[in-house]
Protein backbone atom coordinates (compact mmCIF):
# COMPACT_ATOMS: atom_id res chain seq x y z
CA UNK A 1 -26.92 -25.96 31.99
CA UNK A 2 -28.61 -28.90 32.87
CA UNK A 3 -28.22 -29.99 36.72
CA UNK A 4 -25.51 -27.22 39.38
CA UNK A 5 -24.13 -27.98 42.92
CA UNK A 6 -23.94 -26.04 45.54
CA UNK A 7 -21.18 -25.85 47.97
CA UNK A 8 -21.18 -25.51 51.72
CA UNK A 9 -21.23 -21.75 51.84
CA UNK A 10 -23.95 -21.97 49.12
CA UNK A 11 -21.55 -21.10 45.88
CA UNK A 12 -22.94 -22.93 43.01
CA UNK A 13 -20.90 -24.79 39.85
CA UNK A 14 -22.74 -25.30 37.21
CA UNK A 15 -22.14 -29.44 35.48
CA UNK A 16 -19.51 -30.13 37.72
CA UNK A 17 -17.58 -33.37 36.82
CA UNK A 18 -17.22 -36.34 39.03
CA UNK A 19 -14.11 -34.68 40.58
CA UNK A 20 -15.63 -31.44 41.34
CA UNK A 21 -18.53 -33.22 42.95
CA UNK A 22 -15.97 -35.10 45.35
CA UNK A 23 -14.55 -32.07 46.44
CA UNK A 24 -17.34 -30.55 47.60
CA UNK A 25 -18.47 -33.64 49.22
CA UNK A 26 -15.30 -33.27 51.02
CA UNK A 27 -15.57 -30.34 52.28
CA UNK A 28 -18.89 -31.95 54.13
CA UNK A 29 -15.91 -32.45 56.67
CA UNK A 30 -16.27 -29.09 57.60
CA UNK A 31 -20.30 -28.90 58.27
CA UNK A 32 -21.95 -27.24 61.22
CA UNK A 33 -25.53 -26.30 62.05
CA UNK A 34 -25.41 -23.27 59.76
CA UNK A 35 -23.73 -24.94 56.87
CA UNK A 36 -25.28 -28.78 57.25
CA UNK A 37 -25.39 -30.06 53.56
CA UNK A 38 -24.55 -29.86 49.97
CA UNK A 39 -26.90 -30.88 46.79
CA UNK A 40 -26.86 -31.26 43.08
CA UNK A 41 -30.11 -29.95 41.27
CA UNK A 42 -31.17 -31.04 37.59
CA UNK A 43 -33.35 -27.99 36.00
CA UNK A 44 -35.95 -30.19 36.06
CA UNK A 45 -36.31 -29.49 39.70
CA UNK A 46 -35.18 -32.58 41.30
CA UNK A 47 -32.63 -32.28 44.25
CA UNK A 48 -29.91 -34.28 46.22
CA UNK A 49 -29.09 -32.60 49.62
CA UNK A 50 -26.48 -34.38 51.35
CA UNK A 51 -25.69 -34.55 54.98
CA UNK A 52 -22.69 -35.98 57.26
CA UNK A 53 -23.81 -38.26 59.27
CA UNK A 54 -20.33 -39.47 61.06
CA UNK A 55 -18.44 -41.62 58.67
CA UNK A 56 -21.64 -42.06 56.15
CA UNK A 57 -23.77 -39.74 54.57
CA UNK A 58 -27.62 -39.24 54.15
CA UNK A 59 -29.97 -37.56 51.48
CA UNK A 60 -33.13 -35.54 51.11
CA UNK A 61 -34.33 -36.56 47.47
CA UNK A 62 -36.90 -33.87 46.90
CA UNK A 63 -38.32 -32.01 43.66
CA UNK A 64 -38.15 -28.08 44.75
CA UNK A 65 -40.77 -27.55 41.74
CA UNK A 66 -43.38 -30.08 43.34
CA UNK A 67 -44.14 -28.89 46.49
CA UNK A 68 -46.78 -31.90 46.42
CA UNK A 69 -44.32 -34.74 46.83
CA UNK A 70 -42.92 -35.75 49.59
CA UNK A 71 -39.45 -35.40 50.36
CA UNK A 72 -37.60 -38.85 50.81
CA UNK A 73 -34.25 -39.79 53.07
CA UNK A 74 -31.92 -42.48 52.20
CA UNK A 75 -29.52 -43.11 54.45
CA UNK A 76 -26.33 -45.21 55.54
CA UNK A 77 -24.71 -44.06 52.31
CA UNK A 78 -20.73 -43.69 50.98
CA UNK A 79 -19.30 -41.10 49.02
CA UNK A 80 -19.25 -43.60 46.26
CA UNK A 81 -22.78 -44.53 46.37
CA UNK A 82 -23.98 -40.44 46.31
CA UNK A 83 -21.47 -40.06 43.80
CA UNK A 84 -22.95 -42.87 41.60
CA UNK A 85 -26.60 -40.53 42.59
CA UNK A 86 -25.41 -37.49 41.65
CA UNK A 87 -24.27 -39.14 38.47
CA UNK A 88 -27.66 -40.47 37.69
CA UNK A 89 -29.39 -37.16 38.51
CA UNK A 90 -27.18 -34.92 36.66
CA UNK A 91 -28.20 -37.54 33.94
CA UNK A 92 -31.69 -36.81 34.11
CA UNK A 93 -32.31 -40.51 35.42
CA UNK A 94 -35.11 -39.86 38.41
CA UNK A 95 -36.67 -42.94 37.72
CA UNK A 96 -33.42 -44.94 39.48
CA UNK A 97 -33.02 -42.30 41.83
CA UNK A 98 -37.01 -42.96 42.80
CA UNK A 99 -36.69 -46.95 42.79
CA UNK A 100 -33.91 -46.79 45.47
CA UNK A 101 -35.60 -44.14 47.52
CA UNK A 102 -39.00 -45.54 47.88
């Protein structure tokens, strides 16, 4: 296993495909403050949390291994666009990911 999201009520799916990672962001439609986000996390410790934020969404890029870098928001985002992130993390491609968050 290379990257796993986790769901609302914190179940996790190991390499979901692009499908399984739009349902989950669906269910974002049923957030609250004890449930707020969902996030995809490649084992090399990089993290996508995403948030509603009424029709858009935001992020938390963060690496959960490097408690020395600063966690980043991006904001103003569709589904599309996080799904094109989460596609890019589960890839392994942080280096995109880090251009368009800085």
């Amino acid at each position: 296993m290379s990257y796993f999201m986790t769901d609302l009520s914190g179940a996790s799916v190991d390499e979901p495909d692009e499908a399984t990672m739009r349902t989950i962001l669906d269910g974002l439609a049923d957030a609250d403050t004890e449930h707020p986000d969902v996030s995809l996390t490649h084992t090399n410790g990089w993290s996508l949390s995403v948030f509603p934020s009424g029709e858009l969404l935001w992020l938390l890029w963060e690496n959960l291994d490097d408690p020395d870098t600063a966690p980043r928001q991006l904001s103003g985002l569709t589904k599309d666009e996080v799904l094109r992130l989460f596609g890019l993390l589960a890839a392994g491609d942080t280096e995109e990911i880090e251009r368009l968050a800085s």
